[in-house]
Protein backbone atom coordinates (compact mmCIF):
# COMPACT_ATOMS: atom_id res chain seq x y z
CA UNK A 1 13.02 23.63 3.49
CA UNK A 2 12.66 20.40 5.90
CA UNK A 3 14.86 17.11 5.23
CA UNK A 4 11.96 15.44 4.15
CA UNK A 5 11.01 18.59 1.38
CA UNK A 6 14.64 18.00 0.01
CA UNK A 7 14.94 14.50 -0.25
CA UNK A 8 11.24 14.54 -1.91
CA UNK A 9 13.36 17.18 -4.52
CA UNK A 10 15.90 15.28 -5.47
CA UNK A 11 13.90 11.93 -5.50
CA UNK A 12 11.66 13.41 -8.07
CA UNK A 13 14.56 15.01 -9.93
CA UNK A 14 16.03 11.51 -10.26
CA UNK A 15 12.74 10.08 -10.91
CA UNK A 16 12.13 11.64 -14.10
CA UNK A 17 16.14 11.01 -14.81
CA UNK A 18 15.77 7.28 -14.40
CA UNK A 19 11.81 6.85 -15.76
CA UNK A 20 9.65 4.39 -15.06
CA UNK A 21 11.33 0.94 -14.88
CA UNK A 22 14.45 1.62 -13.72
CA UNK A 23 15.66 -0.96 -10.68
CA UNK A 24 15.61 0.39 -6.88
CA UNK A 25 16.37 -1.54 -3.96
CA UNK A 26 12.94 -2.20 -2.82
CA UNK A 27 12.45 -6.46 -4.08
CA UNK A 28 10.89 -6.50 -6.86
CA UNK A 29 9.82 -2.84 -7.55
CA UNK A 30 10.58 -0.21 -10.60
CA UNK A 31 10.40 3.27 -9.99
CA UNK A 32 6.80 3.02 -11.22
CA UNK A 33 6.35 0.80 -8.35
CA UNK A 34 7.95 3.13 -5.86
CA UNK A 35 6.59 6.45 -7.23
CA UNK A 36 3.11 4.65 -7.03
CA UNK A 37 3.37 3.27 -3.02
CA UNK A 38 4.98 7.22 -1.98
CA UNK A 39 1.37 8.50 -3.47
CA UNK A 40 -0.60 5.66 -1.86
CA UNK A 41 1.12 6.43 1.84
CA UNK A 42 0.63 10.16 1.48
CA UNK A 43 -3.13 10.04 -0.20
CA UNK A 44 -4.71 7.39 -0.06
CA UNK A 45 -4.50 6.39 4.11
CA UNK A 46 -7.71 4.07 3.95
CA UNK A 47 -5.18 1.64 1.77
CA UNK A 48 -1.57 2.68 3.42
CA UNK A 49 -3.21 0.76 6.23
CA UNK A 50 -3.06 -2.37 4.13
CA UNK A 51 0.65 -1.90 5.02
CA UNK A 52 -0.01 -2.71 8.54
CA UNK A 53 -3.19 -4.32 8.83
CA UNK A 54 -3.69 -7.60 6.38
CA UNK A 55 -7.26 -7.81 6.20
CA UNK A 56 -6.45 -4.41 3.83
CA UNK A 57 -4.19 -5.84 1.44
CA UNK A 58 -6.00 -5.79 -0.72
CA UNK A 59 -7.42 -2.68 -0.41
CA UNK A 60 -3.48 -1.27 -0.67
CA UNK A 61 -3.17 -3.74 -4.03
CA UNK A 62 -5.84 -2.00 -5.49
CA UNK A 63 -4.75 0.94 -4.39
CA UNK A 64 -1.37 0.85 -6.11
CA UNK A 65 -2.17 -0.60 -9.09
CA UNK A 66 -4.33 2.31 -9.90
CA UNK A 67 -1.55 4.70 -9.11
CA UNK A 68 0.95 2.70 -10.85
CA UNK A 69 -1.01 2.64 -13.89
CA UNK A 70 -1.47 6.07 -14.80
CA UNK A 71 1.33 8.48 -16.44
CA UNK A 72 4.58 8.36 -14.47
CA UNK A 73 5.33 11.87 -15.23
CA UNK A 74 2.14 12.97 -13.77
CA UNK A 75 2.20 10.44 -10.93
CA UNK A 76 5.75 11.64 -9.91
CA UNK A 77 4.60 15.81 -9.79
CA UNK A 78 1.46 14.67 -8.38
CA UNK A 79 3.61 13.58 -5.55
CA UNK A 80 6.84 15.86 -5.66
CA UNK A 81 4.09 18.79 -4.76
CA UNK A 82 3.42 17.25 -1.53
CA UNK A 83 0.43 16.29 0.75
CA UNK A 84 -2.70 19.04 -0.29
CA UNK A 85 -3.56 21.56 2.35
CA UNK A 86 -6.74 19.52 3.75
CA UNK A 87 -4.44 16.38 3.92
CA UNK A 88 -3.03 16.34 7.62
CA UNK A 89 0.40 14.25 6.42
CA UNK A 90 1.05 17.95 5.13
CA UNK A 91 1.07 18.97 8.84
CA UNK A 92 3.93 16.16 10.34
CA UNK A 93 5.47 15.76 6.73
CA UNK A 94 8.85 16.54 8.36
CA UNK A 95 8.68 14.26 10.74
CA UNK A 96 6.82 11.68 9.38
CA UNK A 97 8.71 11.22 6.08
CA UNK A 98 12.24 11.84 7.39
CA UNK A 99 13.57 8.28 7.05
CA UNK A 100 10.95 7.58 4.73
CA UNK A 101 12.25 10.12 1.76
CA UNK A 102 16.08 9.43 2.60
CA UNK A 103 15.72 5.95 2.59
CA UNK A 104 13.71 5.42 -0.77
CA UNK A 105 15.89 8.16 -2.24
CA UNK A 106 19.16 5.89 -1.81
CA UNK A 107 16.90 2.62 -2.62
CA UNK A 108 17.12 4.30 -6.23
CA UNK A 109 20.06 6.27 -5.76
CA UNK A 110 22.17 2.67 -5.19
CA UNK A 111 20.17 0.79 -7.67
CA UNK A 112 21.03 3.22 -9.98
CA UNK A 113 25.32 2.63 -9.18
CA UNK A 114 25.01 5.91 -7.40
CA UNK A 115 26.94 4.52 -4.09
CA UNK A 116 29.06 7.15 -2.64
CA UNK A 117 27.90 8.14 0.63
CA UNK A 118 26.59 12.02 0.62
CA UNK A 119 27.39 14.45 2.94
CA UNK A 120 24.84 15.98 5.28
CA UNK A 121 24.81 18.83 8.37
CA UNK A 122 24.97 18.43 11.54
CA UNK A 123 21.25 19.37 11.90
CA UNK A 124 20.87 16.66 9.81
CA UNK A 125 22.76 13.84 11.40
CA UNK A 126 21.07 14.78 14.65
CA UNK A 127 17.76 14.22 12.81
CA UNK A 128 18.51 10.70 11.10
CA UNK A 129 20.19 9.71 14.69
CA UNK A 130 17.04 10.62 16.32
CA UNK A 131 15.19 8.76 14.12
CA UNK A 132 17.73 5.70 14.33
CA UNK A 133 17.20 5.64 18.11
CA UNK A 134 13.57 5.58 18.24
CA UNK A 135 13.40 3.27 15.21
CA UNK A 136 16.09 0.36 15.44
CA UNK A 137 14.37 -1.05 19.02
CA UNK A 138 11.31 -1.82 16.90
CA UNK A 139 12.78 -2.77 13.47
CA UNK A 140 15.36 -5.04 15.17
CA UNK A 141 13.15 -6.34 18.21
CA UNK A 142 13.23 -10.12 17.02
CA UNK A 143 16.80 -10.65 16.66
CA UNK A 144 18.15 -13.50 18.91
CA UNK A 145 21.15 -11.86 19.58
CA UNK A 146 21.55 -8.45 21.10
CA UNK A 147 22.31 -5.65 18.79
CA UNK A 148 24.65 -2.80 19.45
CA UNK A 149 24.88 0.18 17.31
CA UNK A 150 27.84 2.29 17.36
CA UNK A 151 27.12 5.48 15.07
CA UNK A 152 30.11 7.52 13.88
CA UNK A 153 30.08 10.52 16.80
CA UNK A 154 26.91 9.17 19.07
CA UNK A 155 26.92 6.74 22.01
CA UNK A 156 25.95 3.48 21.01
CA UNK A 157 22.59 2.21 20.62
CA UNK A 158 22.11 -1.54 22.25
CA UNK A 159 18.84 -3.25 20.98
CA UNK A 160 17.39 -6.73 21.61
CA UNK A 161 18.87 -7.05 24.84
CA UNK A 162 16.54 -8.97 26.30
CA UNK A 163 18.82 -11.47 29.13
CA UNK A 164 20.94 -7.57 29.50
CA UNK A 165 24.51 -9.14 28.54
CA UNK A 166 25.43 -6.28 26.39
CA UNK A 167 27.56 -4.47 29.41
CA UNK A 168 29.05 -7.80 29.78
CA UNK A 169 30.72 -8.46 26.21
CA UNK A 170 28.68 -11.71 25.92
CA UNK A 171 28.09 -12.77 22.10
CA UNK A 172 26.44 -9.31 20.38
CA UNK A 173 26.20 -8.48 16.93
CA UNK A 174 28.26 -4.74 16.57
CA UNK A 175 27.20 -2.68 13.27
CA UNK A 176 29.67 0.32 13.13
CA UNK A 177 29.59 3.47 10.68
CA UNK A 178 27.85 6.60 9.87
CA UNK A 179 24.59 7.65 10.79
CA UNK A 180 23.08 7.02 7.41
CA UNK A 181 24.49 4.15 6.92
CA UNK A 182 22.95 2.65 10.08
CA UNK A 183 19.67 3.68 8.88
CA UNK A 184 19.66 2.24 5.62
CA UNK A 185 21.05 -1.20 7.27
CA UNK A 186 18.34 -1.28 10.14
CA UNK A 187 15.75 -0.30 7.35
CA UNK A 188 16.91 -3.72 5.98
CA UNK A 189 19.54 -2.55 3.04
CA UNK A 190 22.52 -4.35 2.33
CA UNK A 191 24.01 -1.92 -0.42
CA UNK A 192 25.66 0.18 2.53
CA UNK A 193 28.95 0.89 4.28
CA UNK A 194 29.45 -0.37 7.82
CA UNK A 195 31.50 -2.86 9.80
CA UNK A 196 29.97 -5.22 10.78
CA UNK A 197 30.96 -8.02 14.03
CA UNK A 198 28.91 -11.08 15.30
CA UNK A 199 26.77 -13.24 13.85
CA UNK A 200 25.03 -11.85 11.42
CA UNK A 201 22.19 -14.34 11.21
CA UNK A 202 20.87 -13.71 14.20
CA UNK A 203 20.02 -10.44 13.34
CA UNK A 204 16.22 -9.58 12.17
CA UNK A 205 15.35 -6.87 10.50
CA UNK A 206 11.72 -6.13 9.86
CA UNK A 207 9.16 -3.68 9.31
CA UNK A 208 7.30 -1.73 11.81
């Protein structure tokens, strides 16, 4: 089983734990909420590109307020089962959903006062600090300060380095910790654990 099969597990597990209107850390969203936009994303792509493209909003809108009205308990299996065989997010579901699943598992994980930091494999560290690599260029891109990661047992990552002063020790923003909890932060969470130097409001974190 992939990252991304496990995570979708244990997300659904807690899913039916929690119910319905339980908090996460996605503004203003329930579970209902999040349960709905994970089965919009994987089936419905014509409106998951209202997530990217505004002249679909409301195409998305639609979209997720039919999936958030019917039964969450048949919503959330409807999902947990995964992308059908003629849907090709089942083919790059392990790629594709690797940050996604982990990071909207601990969105209701530590909305839910579950904060303790799990433990993952090596395998899986090298996967989430692949992804934080690729990722944290583009989700940090419009900070005004250069941004260096430093993740527990990697080199460090040095984003937004546009005037290249980071080699020099000119005024950066350092975020130091584990793996996951440098995903979660450049994903734009707060509730996580990392050390954090510089100022911090120059520091942009958006969406893709």
């Amino acid at each position: 089983m992939s990252f991304s099969s496990a995570e979708r597990a244990k997300l659904v597990t807690l899913f039916h734990k929690l119910g319905p209107d339980a908090p996460t850390l996605c503004q203003g969203w329930s579970t209902r909420d999040l349960a709905a936009h994970l089965w919009v994303r994987e089936n419905r792509p014509d409106a998951a590109a209202g997530m990217l493209v505004p002249q679909l909003a409301g195409r998305l809108d639609a979209a997720m307020e039919q999936a958030a009205a019917r039964d969450f308990t048949e919503l959330v299996d409807d999902w947990g089962r995964g992308a059908g065989r003629a849907n090709p997010m089942r083919l790059v579901d392990s790629k594709i959903n690797l940050t996604e699943h982990f990071v909207h598992h601990e969105d209701v994980r530590r909305a839910n006062g579950m904060n303790e930091q799990r433990e993952f494999s090596a395998v899986v560290l090298g996967e989430l600090h692949k992804a934080l690599k690729m990722l944290a260029p583009r989700m940090l891109k419009k900070s005004s300060k250069p941004v260096v990661l430093y993740p527990e047992n990697y080199g460090r990552i040095v984003v937004a380095d546009d005037r290249k002063v980071a080699d020099r020790g000119d005024d950066v923003v350092r975020v130091m910790g584990p793996v996951p909890e440098l995903v979660l932060w450049v994903f734009g969470r707060d509730a996580c654990s990392l050390k954090i130097e510089g100022d911090v409001s120059a520091v942009v974190r958006s969406t893709l």
